[in-house]
C-alpha atoms as a PDB file:
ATOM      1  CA  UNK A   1      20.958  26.511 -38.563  1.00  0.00           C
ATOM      2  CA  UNK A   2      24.459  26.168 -40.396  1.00  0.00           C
ATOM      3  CA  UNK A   3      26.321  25.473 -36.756  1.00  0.00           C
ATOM      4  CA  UNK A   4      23.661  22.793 -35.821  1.00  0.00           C
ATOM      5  CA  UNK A   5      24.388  21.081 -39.250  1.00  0.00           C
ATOM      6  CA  UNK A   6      27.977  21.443 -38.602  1.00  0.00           C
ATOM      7  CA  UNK A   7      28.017  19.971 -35.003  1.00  0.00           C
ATOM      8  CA  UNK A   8      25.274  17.040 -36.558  1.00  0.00           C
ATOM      9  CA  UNK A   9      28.207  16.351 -39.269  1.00  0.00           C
ATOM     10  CA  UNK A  10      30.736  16.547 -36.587  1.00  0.00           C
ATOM     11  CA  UNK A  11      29.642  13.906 -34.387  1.00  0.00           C
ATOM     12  CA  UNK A  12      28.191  11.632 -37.007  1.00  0.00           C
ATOM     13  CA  UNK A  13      31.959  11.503 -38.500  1.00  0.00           C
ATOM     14  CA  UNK A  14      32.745  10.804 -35.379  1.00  0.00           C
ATOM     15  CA  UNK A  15      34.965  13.732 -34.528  1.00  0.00           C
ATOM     16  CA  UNK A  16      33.711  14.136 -30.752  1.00  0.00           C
ATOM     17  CA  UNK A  17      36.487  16.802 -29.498  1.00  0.00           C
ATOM     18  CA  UNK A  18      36.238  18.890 -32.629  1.00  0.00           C
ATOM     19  CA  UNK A  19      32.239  18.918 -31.700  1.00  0.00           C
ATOM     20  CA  UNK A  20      32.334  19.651 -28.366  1.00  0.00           C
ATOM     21  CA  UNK A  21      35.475  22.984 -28.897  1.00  0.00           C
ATOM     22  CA  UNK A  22      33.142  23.842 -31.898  1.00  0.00           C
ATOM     23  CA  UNK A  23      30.183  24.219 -29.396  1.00  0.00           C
ATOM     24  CA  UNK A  24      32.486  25.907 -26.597  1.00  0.00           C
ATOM     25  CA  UNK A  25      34.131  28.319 -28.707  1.00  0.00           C
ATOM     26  CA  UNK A  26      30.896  29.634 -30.488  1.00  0.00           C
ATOM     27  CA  UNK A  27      29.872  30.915 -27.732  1.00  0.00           C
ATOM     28  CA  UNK A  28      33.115  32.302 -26.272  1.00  0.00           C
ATOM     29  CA  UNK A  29      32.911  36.323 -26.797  1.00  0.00           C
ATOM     30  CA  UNK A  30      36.736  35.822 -28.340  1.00  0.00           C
ATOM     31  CA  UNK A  31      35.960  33.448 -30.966  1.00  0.00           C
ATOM     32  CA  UNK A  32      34.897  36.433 -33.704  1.00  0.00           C
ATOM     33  CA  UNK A  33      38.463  37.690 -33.366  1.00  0.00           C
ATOM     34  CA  UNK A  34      39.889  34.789 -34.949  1.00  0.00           C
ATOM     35  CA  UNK A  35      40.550  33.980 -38.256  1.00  0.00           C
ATOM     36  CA  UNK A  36      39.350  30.521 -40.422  1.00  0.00           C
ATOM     37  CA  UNK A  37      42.935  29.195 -39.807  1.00  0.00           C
ATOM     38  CA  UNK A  38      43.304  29.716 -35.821  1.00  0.00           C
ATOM     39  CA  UNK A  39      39.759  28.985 -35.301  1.00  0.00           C
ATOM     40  CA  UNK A  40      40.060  25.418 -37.256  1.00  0.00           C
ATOM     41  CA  UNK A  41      43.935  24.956 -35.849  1.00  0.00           C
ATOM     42  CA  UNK A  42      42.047  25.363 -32.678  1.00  0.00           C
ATOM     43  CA  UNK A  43      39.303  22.692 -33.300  1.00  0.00           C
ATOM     44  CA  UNK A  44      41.788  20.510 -34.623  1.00  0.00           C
ATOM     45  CA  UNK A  45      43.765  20.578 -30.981  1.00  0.00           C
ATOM     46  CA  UNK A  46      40.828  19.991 -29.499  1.00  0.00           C
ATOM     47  CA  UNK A  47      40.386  16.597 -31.029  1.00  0.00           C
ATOM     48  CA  UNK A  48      43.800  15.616 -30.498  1.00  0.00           C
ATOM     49  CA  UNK A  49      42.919  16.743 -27.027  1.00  0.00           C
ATOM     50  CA  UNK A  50      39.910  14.473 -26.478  1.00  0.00           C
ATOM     51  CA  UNK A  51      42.033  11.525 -28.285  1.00  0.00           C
ATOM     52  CA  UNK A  52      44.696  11.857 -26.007  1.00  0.00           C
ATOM     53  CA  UNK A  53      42.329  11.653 -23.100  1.00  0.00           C
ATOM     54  CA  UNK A  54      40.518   8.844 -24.449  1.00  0.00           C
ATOM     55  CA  UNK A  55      43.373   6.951 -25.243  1.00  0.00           C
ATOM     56  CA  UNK A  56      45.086   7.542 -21.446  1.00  0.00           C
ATOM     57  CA  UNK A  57      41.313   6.322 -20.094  1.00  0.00           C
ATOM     58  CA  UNK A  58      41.777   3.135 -21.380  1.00  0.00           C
ATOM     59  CA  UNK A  59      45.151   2.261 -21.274  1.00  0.00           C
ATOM     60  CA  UNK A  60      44.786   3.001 -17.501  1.00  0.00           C
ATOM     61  CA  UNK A  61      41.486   1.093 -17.249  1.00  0.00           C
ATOM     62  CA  UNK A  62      43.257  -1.892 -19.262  1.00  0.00           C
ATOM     63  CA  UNK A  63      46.439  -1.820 -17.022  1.00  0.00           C
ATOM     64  CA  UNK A  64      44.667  -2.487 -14.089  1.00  0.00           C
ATOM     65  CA  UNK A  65      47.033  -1.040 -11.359  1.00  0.00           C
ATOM     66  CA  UNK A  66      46.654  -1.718  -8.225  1.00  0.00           C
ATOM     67  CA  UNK A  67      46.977   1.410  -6.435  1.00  0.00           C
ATOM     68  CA  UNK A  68      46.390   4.950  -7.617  1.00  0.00           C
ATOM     69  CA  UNK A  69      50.110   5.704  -7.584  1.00  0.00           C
ATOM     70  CA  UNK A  70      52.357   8.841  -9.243  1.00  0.00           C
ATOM     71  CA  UNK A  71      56.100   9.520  -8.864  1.00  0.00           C
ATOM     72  CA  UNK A  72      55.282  13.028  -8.085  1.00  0.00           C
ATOM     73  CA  UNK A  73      53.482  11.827  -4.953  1.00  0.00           C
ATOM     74  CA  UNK A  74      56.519   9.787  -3.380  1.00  0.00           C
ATOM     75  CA  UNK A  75      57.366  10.567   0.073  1.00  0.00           C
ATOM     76  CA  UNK A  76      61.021  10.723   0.848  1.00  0.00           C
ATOM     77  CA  UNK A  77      60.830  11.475   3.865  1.00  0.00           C
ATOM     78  CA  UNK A  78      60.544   8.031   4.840  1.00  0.00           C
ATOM     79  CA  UNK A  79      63.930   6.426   5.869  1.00  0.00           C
ATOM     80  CA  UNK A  80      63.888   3.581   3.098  1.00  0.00           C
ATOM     81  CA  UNK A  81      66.907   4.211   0.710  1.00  0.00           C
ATOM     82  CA  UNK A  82      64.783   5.442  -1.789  1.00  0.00           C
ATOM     83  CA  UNK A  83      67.321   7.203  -4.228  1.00  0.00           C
ATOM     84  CA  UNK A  84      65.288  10.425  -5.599  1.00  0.00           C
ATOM     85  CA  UNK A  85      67.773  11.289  -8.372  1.00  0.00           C
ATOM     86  CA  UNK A  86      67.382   7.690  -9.706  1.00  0.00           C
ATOM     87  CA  UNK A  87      63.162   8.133  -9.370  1.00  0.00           C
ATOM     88  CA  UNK A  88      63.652  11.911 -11.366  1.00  0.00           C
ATOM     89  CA  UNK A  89      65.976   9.737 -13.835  1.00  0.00           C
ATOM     90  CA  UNK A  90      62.649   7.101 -14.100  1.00  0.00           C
ATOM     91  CA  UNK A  91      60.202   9.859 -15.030  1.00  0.00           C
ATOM     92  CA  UNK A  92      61.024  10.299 -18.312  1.00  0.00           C
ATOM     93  CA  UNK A  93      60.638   7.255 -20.473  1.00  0.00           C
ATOM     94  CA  UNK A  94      63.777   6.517 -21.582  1.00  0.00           C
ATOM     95  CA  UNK A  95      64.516   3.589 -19.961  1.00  0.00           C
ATOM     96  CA  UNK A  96      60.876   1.791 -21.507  1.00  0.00           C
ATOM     97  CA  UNK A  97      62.119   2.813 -24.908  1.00  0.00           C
ATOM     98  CA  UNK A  98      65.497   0.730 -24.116  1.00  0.00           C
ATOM     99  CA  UNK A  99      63.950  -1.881 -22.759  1.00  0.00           C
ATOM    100  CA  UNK A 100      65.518  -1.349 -19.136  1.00  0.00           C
ATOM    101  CA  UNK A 101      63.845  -3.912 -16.553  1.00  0.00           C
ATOM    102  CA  UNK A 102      63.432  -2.105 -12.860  1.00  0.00           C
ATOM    103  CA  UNK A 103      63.750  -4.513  -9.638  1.00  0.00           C
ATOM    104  CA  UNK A 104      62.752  -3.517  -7.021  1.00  0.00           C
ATOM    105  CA  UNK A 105      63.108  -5.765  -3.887  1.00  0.00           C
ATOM    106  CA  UNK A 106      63.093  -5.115   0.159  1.00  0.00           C
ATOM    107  CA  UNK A 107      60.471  -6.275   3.124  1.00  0.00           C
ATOM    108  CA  UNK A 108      57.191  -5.643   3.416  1.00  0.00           C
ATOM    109  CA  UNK A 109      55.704  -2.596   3.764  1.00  0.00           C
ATOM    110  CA  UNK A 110      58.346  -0.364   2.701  1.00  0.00           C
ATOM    111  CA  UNK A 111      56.354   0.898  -0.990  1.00  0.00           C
ATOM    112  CA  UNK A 112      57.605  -1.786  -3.653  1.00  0.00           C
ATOM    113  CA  UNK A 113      54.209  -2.369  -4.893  1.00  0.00           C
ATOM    114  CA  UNK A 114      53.313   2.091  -4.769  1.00  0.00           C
ATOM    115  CA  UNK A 115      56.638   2.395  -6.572  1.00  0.00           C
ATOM    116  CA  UNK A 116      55.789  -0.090  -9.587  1.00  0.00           C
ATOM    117  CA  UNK A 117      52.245   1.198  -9.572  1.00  0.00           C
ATOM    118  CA  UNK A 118      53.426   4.797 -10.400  1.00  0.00           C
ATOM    119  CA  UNK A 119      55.795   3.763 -12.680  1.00  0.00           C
ATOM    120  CA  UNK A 120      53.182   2.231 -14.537  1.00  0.00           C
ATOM    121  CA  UNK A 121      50.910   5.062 -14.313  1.00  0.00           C
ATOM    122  CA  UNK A 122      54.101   7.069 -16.127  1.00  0.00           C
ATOM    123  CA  UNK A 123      54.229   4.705 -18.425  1.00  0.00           C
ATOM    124  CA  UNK A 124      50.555   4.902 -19.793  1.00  0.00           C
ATOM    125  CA  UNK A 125      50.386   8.428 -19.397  1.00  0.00           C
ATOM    126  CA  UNK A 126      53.750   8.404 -21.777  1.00  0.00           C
ATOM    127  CA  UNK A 127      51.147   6.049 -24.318  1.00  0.00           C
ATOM    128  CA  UNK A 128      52.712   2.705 -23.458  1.00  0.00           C
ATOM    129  CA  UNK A 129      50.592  -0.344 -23.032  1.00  0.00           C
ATOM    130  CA  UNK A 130      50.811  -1.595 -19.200  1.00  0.00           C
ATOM    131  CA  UNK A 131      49.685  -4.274 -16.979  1.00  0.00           C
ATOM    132  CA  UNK A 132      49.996  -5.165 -13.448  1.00  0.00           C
ATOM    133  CA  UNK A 133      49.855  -8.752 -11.880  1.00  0.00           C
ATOM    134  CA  UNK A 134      50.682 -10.325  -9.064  1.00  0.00           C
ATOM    135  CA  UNK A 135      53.082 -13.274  -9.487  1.00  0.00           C
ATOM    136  CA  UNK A 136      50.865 -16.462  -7.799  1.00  0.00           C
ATOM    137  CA  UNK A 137      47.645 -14.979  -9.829  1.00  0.00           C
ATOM    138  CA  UNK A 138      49.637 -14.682 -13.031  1.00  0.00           C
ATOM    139  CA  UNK A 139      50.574 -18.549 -12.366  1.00  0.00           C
ATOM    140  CA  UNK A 140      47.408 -19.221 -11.235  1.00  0.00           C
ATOM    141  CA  UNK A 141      45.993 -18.109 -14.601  1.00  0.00           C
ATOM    142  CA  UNK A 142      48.790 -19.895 -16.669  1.00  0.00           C
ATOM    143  CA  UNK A 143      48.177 -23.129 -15.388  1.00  0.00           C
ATOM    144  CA  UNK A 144      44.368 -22.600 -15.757  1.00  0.00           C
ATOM    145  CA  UNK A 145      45.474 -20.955 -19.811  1.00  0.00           C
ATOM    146  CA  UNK A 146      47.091 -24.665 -19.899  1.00  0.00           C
ATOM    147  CA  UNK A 147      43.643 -26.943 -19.387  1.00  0.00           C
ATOM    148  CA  UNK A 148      41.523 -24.536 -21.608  1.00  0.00           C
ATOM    149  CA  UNK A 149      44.097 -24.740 -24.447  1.00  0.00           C
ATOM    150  CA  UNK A 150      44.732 -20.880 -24.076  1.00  0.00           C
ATOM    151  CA  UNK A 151      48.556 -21.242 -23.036  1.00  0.00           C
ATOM    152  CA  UNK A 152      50.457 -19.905 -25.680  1.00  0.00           C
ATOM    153  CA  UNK A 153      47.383 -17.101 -25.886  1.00  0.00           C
ATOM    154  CA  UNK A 154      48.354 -16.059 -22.850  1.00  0.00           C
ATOM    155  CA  UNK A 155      52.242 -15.853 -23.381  1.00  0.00           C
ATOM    156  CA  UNK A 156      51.849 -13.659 -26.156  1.00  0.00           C
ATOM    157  CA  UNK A 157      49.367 -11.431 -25.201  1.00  0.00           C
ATOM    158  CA  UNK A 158      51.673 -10.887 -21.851  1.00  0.00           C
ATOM    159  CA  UNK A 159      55.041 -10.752 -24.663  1.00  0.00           C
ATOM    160  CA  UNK A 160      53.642  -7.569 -26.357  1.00  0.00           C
ATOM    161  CA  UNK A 161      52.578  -5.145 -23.645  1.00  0.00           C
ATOM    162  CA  UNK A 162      55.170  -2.547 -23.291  1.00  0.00           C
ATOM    163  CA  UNK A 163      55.863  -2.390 -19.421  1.00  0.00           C
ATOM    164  CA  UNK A 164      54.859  -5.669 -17.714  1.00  0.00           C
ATOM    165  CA  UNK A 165      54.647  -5.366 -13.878  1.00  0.00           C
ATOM    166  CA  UNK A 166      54.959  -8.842 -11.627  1.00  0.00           C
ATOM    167  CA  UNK A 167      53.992  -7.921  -7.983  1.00  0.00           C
ATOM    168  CA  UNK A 168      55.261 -10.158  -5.568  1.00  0.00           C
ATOM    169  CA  UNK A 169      57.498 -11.857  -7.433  1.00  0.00           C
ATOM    170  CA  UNK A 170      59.324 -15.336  -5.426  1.00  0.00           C
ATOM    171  CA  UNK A 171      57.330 -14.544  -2.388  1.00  0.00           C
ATOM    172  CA  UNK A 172      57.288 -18.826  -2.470  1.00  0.00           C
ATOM    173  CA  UNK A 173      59.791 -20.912  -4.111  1.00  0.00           C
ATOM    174  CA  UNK A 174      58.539 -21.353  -7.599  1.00  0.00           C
ATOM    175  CA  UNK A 175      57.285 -25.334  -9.062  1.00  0.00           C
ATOM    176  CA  UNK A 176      58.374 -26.733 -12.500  1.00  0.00           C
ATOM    177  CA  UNK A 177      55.976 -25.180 -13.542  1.00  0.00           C
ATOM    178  CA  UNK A 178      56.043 -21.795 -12.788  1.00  0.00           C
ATOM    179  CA  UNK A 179      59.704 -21.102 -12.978  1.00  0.00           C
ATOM    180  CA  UNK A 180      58.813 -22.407 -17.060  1.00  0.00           C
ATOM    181  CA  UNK A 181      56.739 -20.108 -17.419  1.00  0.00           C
ATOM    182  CA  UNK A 182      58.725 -17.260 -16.201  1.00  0.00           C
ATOM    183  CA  UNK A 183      61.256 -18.563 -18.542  1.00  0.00           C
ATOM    184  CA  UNK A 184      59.262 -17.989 -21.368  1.00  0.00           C
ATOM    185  CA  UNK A 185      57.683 -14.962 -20.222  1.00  0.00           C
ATOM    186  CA  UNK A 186      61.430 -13.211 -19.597  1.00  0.00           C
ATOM    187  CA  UNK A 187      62.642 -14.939 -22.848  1.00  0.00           C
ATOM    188  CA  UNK A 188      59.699 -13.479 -24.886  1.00  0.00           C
ATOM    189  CA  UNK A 189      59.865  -9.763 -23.545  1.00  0.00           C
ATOM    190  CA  UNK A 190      63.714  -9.647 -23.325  1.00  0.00           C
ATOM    191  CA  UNK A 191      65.211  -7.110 -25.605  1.00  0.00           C
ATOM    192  CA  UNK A 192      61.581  -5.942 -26.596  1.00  0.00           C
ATOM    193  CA  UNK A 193      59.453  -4.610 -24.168  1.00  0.00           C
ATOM    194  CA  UNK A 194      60.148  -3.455 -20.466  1.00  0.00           C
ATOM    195  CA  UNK A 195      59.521  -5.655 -17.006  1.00  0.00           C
ATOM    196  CA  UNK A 196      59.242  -3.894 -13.589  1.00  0.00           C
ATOM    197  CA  UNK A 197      59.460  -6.717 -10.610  1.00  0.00           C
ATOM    198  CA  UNK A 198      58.824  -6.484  -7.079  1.00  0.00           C
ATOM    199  CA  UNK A 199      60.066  -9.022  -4.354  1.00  0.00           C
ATOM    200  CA  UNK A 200      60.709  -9.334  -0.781  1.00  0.00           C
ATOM    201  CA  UNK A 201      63.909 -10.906  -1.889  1.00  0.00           C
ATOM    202  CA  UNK A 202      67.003  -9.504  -2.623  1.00  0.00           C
ATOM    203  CA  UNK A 203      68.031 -10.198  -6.249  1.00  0.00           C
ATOM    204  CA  UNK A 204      71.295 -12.622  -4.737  1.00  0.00           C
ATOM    205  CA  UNK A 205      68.756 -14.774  -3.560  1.00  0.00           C
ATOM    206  CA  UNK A 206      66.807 -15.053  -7.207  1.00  0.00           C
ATOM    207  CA  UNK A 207      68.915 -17.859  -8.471  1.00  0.00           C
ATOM    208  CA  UNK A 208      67.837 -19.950  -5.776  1.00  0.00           C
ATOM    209  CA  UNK A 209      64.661 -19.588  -5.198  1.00  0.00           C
ATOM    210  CA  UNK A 210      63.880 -20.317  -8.574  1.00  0.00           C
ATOM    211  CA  UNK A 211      65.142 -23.834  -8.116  1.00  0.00           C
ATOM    212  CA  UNK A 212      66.603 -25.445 -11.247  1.00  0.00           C
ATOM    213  CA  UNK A 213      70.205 -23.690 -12.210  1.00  0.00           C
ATOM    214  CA  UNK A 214      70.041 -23.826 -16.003  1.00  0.00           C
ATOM    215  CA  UNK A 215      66.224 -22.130 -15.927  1.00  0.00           C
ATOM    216  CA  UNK A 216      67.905 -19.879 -13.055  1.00  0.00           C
ATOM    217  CA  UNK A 217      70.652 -18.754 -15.328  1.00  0.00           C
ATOM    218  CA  UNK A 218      68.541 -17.888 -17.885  1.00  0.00           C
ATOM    219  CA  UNK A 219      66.002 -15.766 -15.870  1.00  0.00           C
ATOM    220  CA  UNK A 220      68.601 -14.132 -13.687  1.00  0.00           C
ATOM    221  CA  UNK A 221      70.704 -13.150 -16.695  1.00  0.00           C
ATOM    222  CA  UNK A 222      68.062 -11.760 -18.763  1.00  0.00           C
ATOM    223  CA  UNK A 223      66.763 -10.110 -15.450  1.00  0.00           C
ATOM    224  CA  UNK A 224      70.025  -8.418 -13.933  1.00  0.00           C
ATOM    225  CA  UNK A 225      71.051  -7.774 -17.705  1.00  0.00           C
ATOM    226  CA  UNK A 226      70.909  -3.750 -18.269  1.00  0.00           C
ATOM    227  CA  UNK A 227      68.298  -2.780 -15.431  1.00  0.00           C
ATOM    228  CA  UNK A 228      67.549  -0.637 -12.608  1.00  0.00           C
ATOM    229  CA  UNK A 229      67.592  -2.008  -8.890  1.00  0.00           C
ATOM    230  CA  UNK A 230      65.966  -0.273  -6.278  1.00  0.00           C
ATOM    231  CA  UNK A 231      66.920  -2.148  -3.238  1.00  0.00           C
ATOM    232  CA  UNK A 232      64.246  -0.581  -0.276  1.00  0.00           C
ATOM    233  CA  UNK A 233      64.970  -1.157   3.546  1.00  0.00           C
ATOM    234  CA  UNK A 234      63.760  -0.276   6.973  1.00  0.00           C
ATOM    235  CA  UNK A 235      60.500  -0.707   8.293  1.00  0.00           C
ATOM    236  CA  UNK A 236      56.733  -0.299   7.398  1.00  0.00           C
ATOM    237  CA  UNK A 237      55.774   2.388   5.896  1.00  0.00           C
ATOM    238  CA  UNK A 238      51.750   1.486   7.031  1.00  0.00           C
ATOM    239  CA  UNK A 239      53.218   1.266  10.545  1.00  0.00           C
ATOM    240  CA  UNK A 240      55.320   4.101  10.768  1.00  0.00           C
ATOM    241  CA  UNK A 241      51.386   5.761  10.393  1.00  0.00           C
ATOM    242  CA  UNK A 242      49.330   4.110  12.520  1.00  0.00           C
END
């Protein structure tokens, strides 16, 4: 009658994981070998446990990657000029907690958009805030953000998550427009949080395809400024399996 209390009081406070290891570990032929410390040290992990899970559910549900991606899970066999000592250097988080941008550029096909994915799935298993978008939604959405009156919203909810990722980056010249509001977006997160972009475009050919030189100078030097570029070649990886 006392445990049923207990695992009532549990979950009314809220404390889920503690209810459920409470529930497990009565029964568990062990648990009478324990004393009140271990067996309420081990309760106490088990909360932590079920927080921990929790929180990782939804900051992977709230990134919104677009592919199921992991570093562990890259193929190097591949002939792409994938540096592996520079991916084993990416898997801790170092470089998100000094706000070190990652480019990574080369044709189609050849995992830009895998890559970015995993190292956002890193990223949010580390306990960072992430979100992936492609670059012509993202404008999309900005100029729609602009009609509704939801602009500058928009620019700071996208200035405060921790790893931003911009798929597709330049895969058209960018308008007035857009290449402001990349400004503003790079400007906001520079120094503060961490930016991985992919493009079919090698990073010479930024400047340009962004159009007006003074908005050009700013993006490309906040961009090229203290990152990591992966620069992928060689053909399809979807071909190579068909």
């Amino acid at each position: 009658m006392l445990n049923e209390q207990t695992l009532s009081t549990l979950n009314a406070l809220k404390l889920f994981g503690m209810a459920r290891g409470f529930s497990e570990r009565l029964s568990h032929p062990k648990t009478a070998d324990l004393s009140h410390e271990e067996f309420l040290g081990l309760l106490v992990q088990d909360e932590k446990t079920y927080r921990d899970n929790l929180r990782l559910r939804r900051l992977l549900h709230n990134a919104k990657l677009k592919q199921q991606a992991a570093l562990e899970d890259i193929d190097y066999k591949h002939p792409r000029g994938l540096n592996k000592q520079l991916v084993l250097e990416l898997s801790s988080h170092q470089w998100i907690m000094n706000h070190r941008n990652v480019l990574l550029t080369g044709p189609t096909g050849v995992g830009k958009s895998y890559l970015a994915c995993a190292l956002g799935n890193l990223a949010a298993r580390l306990g960072h805030t992430v979100l992936y978008l492609r670059a012509p939604r993202l404008f999309e959405t900005l100029l729609q953000a602009k009609g509704d009156g939801s602009h500058l919203k928009t620019l700071t909810r996208l200035a405060k998550v921790q790893l931003l990722i911009l798929d597709d980056l330049f895969i058209s010249p960018l308008s007035d427009p857009e290449r402001k509001d990349l400004l503003e977006i790079i400007e906001d997160r520079h120094g503060q949080t961490t930016t991985v972009i992919t493009s079919q475009y090698p990073t010479k050919e930024w400047h340009h395809l962004i159009g007006e030189p003074t908005i050009a100078d700013a993006i490309c030097d906040r961009l090229l400024h203290h990152c990591y570029k992966i620069e992928l070649k060689g053909e399809s990886i979807r071909k190579s399996k068909k």
